[in-house]
C-alpha atoms as a PDB file:
ATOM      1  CA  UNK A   1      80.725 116.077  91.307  1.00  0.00           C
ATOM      2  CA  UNK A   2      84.348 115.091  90.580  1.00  0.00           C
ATOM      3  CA  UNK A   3      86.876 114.514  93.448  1.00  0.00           C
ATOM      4  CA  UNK A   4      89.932 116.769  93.703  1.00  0.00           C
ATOM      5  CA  UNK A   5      93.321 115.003  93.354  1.00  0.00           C
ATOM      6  CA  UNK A   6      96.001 116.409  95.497  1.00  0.00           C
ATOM      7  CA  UNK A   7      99.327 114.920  94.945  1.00  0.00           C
ATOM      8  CA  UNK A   8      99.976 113.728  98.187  1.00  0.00           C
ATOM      9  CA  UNK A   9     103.886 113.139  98.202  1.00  0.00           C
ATOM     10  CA  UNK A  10     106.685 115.702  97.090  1.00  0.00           C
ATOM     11  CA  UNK A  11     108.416 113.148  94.654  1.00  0.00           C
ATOM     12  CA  UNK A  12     104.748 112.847  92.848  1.00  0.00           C
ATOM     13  CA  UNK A  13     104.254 116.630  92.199  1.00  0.00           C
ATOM     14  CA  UNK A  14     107.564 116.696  90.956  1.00  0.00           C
ATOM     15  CA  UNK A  15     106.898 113.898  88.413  1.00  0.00           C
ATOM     16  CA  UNK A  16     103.588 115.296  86.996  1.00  0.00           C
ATOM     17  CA  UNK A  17     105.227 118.881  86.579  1.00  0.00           C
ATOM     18  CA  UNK A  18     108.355 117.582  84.962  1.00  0.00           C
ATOM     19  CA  UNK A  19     106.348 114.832  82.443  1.00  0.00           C
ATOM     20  CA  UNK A  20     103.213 117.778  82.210  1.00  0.00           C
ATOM     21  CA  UNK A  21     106.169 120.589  80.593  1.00  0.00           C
ATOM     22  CA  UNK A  22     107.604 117.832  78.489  1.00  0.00           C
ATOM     23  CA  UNK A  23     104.169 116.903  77.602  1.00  0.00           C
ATOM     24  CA  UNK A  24     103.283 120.405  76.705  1.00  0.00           C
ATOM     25  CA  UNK A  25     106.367 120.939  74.856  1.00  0.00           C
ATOM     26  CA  UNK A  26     105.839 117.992  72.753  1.00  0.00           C
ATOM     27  CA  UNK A  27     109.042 116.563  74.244  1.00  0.00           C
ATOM     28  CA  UNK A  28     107.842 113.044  75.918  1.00  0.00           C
ATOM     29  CA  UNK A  29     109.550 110.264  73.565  1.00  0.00           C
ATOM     30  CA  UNK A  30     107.576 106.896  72.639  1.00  0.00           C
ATOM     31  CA  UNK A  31     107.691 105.442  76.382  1.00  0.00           C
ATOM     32  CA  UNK A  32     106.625 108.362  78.265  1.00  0.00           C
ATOM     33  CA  UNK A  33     104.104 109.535  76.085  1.00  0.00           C
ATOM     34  CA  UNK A  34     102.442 105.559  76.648  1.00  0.00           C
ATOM     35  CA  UNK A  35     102.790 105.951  80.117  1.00  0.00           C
ATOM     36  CA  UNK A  36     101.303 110.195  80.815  1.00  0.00           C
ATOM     37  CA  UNK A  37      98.375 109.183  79.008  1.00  0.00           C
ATOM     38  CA  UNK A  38      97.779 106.015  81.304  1.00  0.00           C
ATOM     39  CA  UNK A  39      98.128 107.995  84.082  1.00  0.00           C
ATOM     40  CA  UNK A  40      96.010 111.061  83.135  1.00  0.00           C
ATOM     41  CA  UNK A  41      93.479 108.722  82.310  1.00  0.00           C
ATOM     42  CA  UNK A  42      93.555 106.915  85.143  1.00  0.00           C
ATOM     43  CA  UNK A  43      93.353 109.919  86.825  1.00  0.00           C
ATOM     44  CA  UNK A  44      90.448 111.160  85.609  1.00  0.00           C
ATOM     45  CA  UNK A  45      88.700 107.548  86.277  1.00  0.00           C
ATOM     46  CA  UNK A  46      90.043 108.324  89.851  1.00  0.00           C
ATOM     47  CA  UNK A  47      88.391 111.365  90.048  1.00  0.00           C
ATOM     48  CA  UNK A  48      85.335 110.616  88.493  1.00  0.00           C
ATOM     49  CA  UNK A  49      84.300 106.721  90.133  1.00  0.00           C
ATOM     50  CA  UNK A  50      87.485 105.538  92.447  1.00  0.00           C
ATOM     51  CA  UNK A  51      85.432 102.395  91.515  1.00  0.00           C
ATOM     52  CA  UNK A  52      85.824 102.404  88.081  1.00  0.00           C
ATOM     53  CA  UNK A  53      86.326  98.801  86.796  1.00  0.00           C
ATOM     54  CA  UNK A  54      89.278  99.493  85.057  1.00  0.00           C
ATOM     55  CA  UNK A  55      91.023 100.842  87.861  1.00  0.00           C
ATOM     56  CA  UNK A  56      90.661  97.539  90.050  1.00  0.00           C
ATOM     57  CA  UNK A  57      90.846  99.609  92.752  1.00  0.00           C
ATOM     58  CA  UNK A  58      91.195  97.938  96.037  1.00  0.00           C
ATOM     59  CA  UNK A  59      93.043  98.154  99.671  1.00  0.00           C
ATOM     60  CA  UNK A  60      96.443  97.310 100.738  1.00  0.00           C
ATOM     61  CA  UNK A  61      95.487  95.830 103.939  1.00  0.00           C
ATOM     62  CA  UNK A  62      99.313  95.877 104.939  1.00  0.00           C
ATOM     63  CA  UNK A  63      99.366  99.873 104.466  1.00  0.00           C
ATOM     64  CA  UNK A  64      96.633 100.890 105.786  1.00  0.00           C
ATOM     65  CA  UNK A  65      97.769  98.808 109.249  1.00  0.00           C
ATOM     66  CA  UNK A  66     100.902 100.364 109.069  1.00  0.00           C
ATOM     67  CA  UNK A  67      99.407 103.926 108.004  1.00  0.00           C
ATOM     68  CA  UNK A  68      96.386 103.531 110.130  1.00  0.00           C
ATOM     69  CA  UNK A  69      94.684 104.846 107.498  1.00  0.00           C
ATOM     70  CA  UNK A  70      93.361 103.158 104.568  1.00  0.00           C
ATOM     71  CA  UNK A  71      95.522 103.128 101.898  1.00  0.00           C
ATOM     72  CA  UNK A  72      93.729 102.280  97.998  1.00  0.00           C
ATOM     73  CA  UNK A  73      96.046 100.861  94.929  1.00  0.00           C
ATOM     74  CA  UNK A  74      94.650 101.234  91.452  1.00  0.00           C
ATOM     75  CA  UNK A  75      96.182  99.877  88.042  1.00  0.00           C
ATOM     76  CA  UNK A  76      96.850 102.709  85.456  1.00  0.00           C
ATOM     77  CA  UNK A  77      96.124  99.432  82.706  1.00  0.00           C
ATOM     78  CA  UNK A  78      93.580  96.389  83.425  1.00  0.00           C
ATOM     79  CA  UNK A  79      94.199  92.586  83.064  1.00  0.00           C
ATOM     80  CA  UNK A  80      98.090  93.020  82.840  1.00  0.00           C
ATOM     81  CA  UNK A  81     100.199  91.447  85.906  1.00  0.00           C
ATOM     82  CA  UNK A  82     102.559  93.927  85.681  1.00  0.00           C
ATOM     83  CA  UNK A  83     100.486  97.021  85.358  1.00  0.00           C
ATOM     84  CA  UNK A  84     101.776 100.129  87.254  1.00  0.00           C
ATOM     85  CA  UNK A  85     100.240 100.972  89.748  1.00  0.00           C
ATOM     86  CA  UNK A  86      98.725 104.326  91.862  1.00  0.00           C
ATOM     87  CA  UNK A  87      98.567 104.817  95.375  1.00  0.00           C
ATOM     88  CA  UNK A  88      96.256 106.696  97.194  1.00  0.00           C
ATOM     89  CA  UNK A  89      94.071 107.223 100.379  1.00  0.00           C
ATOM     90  CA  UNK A  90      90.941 109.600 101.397  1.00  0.00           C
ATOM     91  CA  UNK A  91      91.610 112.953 102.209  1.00  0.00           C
ATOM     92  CA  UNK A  92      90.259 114.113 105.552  1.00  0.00           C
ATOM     93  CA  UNK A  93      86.806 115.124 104.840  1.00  0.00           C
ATOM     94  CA  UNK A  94      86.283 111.630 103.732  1.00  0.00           C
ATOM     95  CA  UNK A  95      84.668 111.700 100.121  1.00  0.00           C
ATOM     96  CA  UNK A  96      86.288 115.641  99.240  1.00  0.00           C
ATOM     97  CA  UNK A  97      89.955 114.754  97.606  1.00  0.00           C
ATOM     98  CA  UNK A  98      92.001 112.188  97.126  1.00  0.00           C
ATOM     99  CA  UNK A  99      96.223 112.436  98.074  1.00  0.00           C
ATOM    100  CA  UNK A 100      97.860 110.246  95.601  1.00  0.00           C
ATOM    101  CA  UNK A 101     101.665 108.802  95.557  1.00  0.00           C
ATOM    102  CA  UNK A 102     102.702 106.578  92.777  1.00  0.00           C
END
């Protein structure tokens, strides 16, 4: 069964609505159209096996101190240094959803 992604952070939900329109209208240029299907793939990975190996998911010690809750970083590519990067952490009912910033 497939986690449910919540977008965790305002500025998030306002990203994937504003690059899903464009998307839809065909209006994403060269860059953007790269990058959306990065990130709904890695999305999917993220909601199928948070483990996935191309994900390289792992925790940010540092946040989850400062959080007190642990906070998870996965790579929207693999085996690139600069790779952008997802944020996320367990939703309450550990193993149900996933909140996600970026």
């Amino acid at each position: 069964m497939p986690f449910k992604i919540r977008l965790g952070i305002p500025e998030v939900e306002i990203f994937w609505n504003e690059m899903n329109k464009k998307f839809e209208r065909d209006e994403l240029n060269a860059t953007e159209r790269i990058f959306f299907k990065k990130f709904v793939k890695a999305l999917r990975l993220l909601s199928d096996n948070p483990r996935h190996n191309s994900l390289n998911s792992h925790e940010i010690n540092p946040l989850t101190q400062k959080y007190g809750i642990k906070i998870w970083q996965s790579y929207l590519e693999n085996s690139i240094p600069s790779a952008e990067r997802i944020f996320w952490t367990y939703g309450p009912n550990h193993g149900e959803d996933y909140h996600l910033g970026y």
